[in-house]
N, C-alpha and C. Protein backbone atom coordinates (compact mmCIF):
# COMPACT_ATOMS: atom_id res chain seq x y z
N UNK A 1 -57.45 11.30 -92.93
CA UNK A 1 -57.16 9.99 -92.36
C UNK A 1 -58.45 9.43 -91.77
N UNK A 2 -58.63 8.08 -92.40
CA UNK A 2 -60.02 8.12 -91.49
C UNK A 2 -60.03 6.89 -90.44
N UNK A 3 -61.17 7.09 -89.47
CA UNK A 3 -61.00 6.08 -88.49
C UNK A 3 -60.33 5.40 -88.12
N UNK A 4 -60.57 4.36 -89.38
CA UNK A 4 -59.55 3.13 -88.73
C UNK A 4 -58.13 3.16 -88.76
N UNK A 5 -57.52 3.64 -90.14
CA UNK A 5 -56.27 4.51 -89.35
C UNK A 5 -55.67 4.88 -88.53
N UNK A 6 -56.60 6.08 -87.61
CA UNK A 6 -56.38 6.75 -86.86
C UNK A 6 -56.35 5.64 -85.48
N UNK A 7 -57.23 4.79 -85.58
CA UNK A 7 -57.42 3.55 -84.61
C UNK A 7 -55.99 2.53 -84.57
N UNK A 8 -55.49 2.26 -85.42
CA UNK A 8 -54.21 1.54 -85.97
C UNK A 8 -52.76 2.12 -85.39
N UNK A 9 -53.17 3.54 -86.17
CA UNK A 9 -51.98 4.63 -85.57
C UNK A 9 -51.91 4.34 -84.10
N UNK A 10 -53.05 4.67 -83.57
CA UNK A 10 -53.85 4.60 -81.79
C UNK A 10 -52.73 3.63 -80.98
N UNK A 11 -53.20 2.29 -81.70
CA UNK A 11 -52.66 1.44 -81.23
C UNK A 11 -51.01 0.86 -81.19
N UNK A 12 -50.57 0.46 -82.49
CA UNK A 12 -49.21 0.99 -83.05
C UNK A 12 -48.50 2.17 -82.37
N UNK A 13 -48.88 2.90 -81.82
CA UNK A 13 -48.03 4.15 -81.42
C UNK A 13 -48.43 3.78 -79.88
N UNK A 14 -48.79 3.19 -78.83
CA UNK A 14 -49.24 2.80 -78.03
C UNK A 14 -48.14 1.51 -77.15
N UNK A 15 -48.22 0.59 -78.43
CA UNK A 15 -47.52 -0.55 -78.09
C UNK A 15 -45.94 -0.47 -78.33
N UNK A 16 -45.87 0.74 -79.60
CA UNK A 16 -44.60 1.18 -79.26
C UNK A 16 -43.55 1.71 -78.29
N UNK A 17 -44.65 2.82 -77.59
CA UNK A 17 -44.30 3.78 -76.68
C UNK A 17 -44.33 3.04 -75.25
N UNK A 18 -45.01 1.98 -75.28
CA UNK A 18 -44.90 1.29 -73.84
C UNK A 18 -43.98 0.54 -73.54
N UNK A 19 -43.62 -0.21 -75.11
CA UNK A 19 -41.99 -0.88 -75.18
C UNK A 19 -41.04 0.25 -74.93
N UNK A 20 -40.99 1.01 -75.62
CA UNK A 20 -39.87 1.74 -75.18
C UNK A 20 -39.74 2.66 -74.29
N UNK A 21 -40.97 2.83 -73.34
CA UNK A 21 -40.49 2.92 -71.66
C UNK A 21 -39.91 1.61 -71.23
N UNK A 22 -40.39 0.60 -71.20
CA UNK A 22 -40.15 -0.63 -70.87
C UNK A 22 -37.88 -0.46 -71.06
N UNK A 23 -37.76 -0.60 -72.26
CA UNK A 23 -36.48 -0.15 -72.49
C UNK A 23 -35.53 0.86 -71.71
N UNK A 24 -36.34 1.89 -72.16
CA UNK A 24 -35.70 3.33 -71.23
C UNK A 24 -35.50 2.68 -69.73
N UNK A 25 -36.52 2.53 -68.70
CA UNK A 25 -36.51 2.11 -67.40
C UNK A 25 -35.30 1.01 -67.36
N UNK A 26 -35.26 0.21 -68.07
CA UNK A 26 -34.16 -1.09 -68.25
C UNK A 26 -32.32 0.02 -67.88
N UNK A 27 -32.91 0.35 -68.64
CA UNK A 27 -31.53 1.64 -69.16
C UNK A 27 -30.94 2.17 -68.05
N UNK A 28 -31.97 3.48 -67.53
CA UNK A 28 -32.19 3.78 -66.46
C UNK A 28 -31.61 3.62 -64.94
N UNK A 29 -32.29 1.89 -64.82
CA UNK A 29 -32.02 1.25 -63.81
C UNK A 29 -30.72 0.81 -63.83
N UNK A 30 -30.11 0.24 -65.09
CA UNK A 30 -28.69 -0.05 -65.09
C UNK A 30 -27.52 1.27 -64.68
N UNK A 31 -28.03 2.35 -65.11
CA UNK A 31 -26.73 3.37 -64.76
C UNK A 31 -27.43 3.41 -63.71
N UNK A 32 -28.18 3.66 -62.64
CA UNK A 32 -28.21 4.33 -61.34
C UNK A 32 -27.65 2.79 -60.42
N UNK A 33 -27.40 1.41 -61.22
CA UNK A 33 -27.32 0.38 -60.28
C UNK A 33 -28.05 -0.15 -59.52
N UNK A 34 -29.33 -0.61 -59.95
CA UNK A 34 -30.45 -0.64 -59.28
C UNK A 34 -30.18 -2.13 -58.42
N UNK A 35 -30.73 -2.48 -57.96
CA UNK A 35 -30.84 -3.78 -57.14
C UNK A 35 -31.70 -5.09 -58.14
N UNK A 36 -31.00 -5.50 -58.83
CA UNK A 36 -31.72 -6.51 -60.26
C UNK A 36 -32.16 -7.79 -59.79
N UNK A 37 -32.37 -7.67 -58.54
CA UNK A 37 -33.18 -8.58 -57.41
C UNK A 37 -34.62 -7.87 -57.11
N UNK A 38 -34.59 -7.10 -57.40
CA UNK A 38 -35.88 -6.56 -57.21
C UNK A 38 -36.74 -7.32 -58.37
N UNK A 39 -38.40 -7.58 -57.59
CA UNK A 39 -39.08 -8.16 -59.09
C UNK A 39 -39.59 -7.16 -59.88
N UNK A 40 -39.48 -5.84 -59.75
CA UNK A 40 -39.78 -4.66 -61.09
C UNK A 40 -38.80 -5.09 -61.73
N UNK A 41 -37.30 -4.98 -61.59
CA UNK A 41 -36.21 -4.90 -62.79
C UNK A 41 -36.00 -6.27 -63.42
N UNK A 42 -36.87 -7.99 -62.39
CA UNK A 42 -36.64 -8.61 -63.03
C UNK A 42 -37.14 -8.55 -64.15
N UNK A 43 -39.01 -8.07 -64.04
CA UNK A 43 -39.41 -8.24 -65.64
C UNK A 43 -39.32 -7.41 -66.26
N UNK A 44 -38.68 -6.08 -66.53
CA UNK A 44 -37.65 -5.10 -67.00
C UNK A 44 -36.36 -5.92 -68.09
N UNK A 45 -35.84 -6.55 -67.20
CA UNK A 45 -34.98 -7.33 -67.99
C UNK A 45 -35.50 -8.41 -68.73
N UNK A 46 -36.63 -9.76 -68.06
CA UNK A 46 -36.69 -10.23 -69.15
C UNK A 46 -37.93 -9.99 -70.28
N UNK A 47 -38.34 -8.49 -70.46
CA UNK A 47 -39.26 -8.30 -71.31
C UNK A 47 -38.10 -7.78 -72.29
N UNK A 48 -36.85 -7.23 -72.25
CA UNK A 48 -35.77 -6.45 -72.78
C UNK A 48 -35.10 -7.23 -73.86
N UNK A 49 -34.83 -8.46 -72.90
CA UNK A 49 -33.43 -9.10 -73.38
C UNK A 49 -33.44 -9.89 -74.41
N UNK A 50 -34.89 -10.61 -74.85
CA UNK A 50 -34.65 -10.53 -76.23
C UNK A 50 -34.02 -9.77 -77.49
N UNK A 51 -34.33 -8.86 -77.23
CA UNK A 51 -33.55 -7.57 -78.43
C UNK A 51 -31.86 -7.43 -77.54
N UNK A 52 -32.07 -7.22 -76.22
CA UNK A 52 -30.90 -6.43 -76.02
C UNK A 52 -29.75 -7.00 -76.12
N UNK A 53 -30.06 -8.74 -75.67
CA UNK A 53 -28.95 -9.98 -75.33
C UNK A 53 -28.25 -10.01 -76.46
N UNK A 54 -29.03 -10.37 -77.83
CA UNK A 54 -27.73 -10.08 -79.01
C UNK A 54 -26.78 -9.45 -79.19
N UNK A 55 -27.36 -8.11 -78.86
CA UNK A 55 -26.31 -6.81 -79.41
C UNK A 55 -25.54 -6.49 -78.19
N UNK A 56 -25.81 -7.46 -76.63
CA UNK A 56 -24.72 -7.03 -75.89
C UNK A 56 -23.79 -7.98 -75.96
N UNK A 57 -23.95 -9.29 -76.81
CA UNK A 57 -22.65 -10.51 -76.73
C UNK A 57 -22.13 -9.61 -77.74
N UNK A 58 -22.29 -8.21 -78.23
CA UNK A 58 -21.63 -7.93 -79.54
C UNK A 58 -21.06 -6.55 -79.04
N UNK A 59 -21.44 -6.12 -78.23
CA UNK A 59 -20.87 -4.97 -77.46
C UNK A 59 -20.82 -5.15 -76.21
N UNK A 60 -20.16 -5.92 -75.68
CA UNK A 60 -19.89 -5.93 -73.96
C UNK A 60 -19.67 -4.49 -73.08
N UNK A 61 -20.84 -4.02 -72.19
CA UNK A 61 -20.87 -3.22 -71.47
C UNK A 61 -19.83 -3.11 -70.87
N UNK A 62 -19.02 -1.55 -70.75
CA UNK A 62 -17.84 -1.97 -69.32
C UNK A 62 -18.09 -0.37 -68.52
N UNK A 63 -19.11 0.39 -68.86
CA UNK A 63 -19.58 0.99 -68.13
C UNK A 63 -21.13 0.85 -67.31
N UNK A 64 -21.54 2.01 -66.94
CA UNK A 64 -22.82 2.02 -66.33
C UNK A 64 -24.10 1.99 -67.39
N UNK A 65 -23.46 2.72 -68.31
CA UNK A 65 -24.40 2.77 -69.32
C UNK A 65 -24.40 1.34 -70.27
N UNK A 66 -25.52 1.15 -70.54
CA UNK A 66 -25.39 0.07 -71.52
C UNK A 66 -26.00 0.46 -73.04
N UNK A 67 -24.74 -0.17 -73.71
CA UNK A 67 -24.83 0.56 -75.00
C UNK A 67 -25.56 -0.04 -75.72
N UNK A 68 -25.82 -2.00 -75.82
CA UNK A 68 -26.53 -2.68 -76.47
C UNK A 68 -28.02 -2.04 -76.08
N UNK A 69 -28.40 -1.53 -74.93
CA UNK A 69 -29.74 -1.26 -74.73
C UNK A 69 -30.25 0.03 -75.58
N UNK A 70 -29.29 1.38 -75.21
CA UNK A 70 -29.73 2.05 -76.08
C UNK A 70 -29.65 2.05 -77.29
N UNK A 71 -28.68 1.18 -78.14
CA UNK A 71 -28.74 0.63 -79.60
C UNK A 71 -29.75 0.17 -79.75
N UNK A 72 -30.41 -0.26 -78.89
CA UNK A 72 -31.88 -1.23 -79.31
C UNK A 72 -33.38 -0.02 -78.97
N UNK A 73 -33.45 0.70 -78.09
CA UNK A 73 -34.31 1.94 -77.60
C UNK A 73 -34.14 2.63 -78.92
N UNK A 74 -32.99 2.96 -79.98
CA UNK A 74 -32.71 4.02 -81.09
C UNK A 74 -33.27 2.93 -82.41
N UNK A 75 -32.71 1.80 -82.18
CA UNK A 75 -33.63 1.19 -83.37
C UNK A 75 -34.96 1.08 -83.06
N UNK A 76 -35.57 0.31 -82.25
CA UNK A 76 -37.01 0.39 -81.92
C UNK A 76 -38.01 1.76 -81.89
N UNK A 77 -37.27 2.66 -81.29
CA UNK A 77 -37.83 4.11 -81.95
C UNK A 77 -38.08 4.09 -83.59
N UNK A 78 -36.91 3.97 -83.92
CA UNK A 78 -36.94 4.18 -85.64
C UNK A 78 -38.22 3.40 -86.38
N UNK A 79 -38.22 2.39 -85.69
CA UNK A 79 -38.95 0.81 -86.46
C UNK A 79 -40.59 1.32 -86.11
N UNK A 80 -40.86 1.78 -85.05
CA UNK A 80 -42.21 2.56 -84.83
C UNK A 80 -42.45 3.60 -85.86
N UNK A 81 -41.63 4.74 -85.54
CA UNK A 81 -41.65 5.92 -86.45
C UNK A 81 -41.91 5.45 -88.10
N UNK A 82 -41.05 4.29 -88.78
CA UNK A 82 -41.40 4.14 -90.36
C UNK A 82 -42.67 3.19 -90.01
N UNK A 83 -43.25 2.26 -89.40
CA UNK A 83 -44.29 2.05 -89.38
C UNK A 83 -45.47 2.81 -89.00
N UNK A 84 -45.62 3.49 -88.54
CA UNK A 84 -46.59 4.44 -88.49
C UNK A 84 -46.95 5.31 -89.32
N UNK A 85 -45.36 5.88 -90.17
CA UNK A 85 -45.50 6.58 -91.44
C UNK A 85 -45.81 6.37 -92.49
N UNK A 86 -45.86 4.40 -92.72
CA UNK A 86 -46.14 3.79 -93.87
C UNK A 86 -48.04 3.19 -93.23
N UNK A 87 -48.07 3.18 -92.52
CA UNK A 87 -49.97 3.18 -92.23
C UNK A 87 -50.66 4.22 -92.84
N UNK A 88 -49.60 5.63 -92.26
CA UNK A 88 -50.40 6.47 -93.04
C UNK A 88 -49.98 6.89 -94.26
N UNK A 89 -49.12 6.26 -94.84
CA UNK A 89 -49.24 6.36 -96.50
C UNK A 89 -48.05 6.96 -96.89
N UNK A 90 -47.40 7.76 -96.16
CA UNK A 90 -46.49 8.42 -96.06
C UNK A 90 -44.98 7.55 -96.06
N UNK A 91 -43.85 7.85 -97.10
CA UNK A 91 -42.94 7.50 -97.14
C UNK A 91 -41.50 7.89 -96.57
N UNK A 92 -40.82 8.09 -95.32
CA UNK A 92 -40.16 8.64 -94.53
C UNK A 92 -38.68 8.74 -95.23
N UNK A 93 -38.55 10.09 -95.01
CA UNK A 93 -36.99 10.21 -95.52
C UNK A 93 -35.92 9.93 -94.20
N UNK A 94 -35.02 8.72 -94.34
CA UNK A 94 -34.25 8.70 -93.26
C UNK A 94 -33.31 9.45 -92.68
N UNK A 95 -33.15 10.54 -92.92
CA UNK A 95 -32.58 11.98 -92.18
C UNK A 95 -33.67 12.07 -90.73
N UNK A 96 -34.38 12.42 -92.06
CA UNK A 96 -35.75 13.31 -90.57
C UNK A 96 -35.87 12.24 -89.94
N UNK A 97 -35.98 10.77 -90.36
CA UNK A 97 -36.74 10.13 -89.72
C UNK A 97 -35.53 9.50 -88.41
N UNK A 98 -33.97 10.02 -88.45
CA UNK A 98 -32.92 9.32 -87.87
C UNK A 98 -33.34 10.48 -86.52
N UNK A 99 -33.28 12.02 -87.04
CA UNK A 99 -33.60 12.92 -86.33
C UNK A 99 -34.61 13.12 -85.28
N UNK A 100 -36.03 12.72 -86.26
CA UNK A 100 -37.43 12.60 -85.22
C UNK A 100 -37.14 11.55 -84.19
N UNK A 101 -36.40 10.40 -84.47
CA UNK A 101 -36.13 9.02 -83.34
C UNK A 101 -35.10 9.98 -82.27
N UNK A 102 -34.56 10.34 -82.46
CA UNK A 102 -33.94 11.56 -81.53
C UNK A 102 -34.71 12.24 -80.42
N UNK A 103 -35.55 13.08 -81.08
CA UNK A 103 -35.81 13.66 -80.64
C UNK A 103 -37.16 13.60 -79.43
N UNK A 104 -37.94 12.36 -80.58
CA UNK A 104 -39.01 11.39 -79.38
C UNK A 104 -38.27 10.83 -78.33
N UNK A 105 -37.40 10.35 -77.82
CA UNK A 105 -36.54 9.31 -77.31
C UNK A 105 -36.06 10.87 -76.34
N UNK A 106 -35.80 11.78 -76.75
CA UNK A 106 -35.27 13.07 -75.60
C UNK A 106 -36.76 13.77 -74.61
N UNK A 107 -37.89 13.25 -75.54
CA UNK A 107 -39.10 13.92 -75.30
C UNK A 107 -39.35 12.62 -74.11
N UNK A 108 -39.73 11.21 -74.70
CA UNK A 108 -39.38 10.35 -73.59
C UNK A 108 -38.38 10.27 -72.15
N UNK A 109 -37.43 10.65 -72.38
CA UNK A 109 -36.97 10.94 -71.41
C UNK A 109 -37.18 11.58 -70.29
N UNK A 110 -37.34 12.67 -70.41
CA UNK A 110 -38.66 13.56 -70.18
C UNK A 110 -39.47 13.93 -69.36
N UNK A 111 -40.22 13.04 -69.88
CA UNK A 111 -41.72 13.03 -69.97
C UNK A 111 -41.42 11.91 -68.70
N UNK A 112 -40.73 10.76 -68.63
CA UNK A 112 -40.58 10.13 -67.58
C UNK A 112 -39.54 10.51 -66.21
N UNK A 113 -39.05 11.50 -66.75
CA UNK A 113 -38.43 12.08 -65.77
C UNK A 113 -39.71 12.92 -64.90
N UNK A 114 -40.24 13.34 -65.51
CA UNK A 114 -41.36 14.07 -64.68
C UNK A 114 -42.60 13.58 -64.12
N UNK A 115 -42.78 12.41 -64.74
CA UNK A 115 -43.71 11.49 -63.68
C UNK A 115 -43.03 11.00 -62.61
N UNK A 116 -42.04 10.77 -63.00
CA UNK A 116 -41.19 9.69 -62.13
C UNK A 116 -40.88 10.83 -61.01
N UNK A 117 -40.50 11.97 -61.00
CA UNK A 117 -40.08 13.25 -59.91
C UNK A 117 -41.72 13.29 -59.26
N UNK A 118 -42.92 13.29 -59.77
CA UNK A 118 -44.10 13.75 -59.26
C UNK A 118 -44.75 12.72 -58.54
N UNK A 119 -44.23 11.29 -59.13
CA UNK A 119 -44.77 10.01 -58.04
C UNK A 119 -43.89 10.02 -56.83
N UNK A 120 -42.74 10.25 -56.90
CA UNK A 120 -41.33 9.97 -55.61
C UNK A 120 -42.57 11.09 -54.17
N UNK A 121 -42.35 12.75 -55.22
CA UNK A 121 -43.15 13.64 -54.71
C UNK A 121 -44.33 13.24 -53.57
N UNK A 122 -45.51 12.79 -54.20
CA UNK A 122 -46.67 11.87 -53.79
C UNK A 122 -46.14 10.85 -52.50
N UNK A 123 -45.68 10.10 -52.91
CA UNK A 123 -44.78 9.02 -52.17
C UNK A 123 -44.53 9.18 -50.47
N UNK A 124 -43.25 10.22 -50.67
CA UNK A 124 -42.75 11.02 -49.63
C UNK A 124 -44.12 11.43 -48.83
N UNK A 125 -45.05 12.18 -49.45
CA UNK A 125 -46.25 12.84 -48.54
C UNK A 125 -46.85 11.16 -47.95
N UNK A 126 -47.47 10.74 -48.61
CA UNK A 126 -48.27 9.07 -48.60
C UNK A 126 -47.78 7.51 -48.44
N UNK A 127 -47.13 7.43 -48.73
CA UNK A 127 -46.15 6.51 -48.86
C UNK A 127 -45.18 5.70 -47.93
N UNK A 128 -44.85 6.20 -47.11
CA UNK A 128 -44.00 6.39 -46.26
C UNK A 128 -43.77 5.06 -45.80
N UNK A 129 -45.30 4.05 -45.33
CA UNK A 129 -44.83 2.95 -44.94
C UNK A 129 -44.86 1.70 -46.26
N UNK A 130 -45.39 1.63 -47.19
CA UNK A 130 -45.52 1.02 -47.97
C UNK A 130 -44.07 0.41 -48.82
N UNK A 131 -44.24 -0.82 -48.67
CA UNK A 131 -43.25 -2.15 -49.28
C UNK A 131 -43.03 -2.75 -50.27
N UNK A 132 -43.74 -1.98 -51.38
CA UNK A 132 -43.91 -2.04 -52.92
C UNK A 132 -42.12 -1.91 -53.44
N UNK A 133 -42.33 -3.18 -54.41
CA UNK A 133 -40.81 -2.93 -54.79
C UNK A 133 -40.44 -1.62 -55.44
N UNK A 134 -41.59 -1.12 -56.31
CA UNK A 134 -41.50 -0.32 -57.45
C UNK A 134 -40.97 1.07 -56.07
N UNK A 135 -41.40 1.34 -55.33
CA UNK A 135 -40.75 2.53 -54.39
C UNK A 135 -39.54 2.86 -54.46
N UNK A 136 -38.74 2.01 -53.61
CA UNK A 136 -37.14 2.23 -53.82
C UNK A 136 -36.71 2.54 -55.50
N UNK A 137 -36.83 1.90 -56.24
CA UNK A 137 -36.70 2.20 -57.52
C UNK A 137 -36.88 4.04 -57.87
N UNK A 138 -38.05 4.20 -57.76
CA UNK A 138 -38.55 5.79 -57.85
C UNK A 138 -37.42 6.42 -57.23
N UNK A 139 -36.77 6.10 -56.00
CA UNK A 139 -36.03 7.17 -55.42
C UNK A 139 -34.79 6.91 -56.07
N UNK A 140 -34.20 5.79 -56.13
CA UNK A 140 -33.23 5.92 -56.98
C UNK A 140 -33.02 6.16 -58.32
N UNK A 141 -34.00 6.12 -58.99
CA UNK A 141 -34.54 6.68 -60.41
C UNK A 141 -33.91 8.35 -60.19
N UNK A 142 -34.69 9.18 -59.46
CA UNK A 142 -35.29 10.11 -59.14
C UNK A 142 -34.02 11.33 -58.53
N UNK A 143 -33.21 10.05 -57.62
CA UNK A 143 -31.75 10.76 -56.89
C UNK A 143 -30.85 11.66 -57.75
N UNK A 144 -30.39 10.49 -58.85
CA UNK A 144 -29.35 11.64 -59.90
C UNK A 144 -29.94 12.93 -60.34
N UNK A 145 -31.33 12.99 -60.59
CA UNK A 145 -31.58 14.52 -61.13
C UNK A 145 -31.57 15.40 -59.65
N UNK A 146 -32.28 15.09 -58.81
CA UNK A 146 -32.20 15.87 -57.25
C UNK A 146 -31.41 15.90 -56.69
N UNK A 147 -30.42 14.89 -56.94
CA UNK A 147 -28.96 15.46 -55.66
C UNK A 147 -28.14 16.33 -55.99
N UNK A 148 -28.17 17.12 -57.24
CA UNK A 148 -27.89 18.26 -57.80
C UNK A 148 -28.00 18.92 -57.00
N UNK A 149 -29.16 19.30 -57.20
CA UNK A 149 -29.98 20.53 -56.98
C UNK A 149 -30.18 20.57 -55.32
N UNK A 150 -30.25 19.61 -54.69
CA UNK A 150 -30.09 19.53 -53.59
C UNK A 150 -28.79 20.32 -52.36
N UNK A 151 -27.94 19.89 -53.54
CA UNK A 151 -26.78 20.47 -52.95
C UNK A 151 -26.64 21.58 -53.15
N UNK A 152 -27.40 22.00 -53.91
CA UNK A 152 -27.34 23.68 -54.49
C UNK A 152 -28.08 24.76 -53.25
N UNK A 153 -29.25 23.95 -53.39
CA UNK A 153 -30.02 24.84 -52.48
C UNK A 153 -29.85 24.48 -50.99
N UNK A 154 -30.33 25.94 -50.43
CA UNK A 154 -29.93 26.26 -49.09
C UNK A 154 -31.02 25.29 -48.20
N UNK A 155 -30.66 24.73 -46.90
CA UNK A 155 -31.87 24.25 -46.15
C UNK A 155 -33.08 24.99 -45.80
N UNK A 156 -33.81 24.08 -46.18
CA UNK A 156 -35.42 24.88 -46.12
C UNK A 156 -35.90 24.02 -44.45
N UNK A 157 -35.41 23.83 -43.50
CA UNK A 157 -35.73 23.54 -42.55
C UNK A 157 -37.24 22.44 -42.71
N UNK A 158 -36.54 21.05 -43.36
CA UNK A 158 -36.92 19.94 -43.31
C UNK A 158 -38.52 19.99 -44.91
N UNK A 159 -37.86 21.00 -45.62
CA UNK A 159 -38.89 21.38 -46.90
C UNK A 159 -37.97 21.04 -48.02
N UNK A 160 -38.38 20.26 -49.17
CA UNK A 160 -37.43 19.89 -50.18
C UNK A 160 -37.91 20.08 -51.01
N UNK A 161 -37.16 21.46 -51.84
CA UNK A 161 -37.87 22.49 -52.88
C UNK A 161 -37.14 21.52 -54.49
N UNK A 162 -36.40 20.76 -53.84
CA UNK A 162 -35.33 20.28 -55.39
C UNK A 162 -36.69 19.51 -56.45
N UNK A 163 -37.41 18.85 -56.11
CA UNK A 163 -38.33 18.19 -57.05
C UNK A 163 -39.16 19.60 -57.95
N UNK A 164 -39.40 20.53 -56.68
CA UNK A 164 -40.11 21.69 -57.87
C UNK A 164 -39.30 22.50 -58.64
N UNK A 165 -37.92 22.67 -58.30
CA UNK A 165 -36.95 22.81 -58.74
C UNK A 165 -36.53 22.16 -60.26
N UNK A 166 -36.40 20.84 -60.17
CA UNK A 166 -36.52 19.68 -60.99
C UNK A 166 -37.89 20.08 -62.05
N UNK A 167 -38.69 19.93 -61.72
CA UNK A 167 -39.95 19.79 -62.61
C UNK A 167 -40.22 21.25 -63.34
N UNK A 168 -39.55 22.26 -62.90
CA UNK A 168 -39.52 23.53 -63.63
C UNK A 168 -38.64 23.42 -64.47
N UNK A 169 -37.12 22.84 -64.31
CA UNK A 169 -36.46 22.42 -65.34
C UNK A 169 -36.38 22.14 -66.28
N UNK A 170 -37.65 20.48 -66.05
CA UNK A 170 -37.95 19.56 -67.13
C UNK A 170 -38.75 20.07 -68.71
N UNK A 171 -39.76 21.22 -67.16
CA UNK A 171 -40.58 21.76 -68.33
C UNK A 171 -40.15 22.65 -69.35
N UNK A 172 -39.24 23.45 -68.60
CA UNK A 172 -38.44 24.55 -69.60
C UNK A 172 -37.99 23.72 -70.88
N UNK A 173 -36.63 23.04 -70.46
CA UNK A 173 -36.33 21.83 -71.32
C UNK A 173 -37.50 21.07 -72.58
N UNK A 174 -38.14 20.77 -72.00
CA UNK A 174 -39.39 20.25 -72.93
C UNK A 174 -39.52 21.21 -74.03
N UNK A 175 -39.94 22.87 -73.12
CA UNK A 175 -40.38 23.69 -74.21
C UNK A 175 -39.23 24.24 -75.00
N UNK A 176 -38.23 24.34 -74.53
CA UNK A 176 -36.97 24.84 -75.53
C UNK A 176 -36.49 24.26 -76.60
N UNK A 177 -36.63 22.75 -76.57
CA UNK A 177 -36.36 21.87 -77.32
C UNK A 177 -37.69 21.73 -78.22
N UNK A 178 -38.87 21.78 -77.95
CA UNK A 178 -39.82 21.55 -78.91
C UNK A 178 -40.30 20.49 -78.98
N UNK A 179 -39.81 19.63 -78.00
CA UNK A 179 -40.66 18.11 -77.67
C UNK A 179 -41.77 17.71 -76.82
């Protein structure tokens, strides 16, 4: 593969993967109920809702989850994956290629679950007074995987082991799965 290719791929796989955090976070924020007054989730939503607004006048949400969004996160995966495969020359069989959108999209998950646990982390130490919208978000991002585990473990007399707890998880997960 030479250079410029690889430069193309670079990019293409770049602008993909940033949309579809962009997506995921949208997602995200809707099942934990985020506060859609906040200005992170406003432009969350309207960088989204082009794609998403169609397919939700066509599937009306009546849970937490929204289904038009991840219908649109599973196509947009896909639509990256055969473009990238046809740059590099390569013609994708849609099995693997229904499968690999799977499985990037579980690796995404992820992968933002564990920044997102290691910034809250940071935060808590530094953070403390700071008025950044994106904050609150992190913790409520961050709550459903830790209040698990929280409740699991015994008091550590004002020490909160659930994030390393959490992030040993993630990683296992990562490596078991192969993503």
């Amino acid at each position: 593969m030479g250079s410029t290719t690889q430069a193309l791929v670079f990019l293409v796989s770049t602008v993909f993967q940033l949309y579809l955090l962009i997506i995921l976070l949208r997602l995200l924020l809707e099942f934990v109920q985020a506060d859609f007054y906040n200005p992170v989730c406003q432009v969350l939503i309207k960088a989204t809702d082009p794609l998403v607004k169609p397919i939700n006048r066509l599937l009306p949400g009546r849970s937490r989850l929204n289904l038009a969004a991840l219908i649109v996160l599973y196509l947009v995966q896909c639509l990256g994956l055969v473009i990238l495969a046809l740059i590099q020359g390569v013609m994708p069989d849609p099995l693997i290629l229904a499968l690999r959108a799977l499985q990037e999209l579980v690796r995404l998950l992820l992968v933002t679950y564990l920044v997102l646990i290691l910034a809250g982390v940071i935060l808590s130490w530094v953070g403390q007074g700071m008025r950044h919208p994106i904050v609150p978000l992190i913790f409520q991002l961050t709550d459903p995987v830790l209040a698990p585990i929280r409740r699991v473990l015994p008091s550590m007399g004002g020490f909160d082991l659930s994030p390393l707890i959490a992030l040993i998880g993630i990683q296992f997960l990562i490596i078991l799965l192969g993503v």
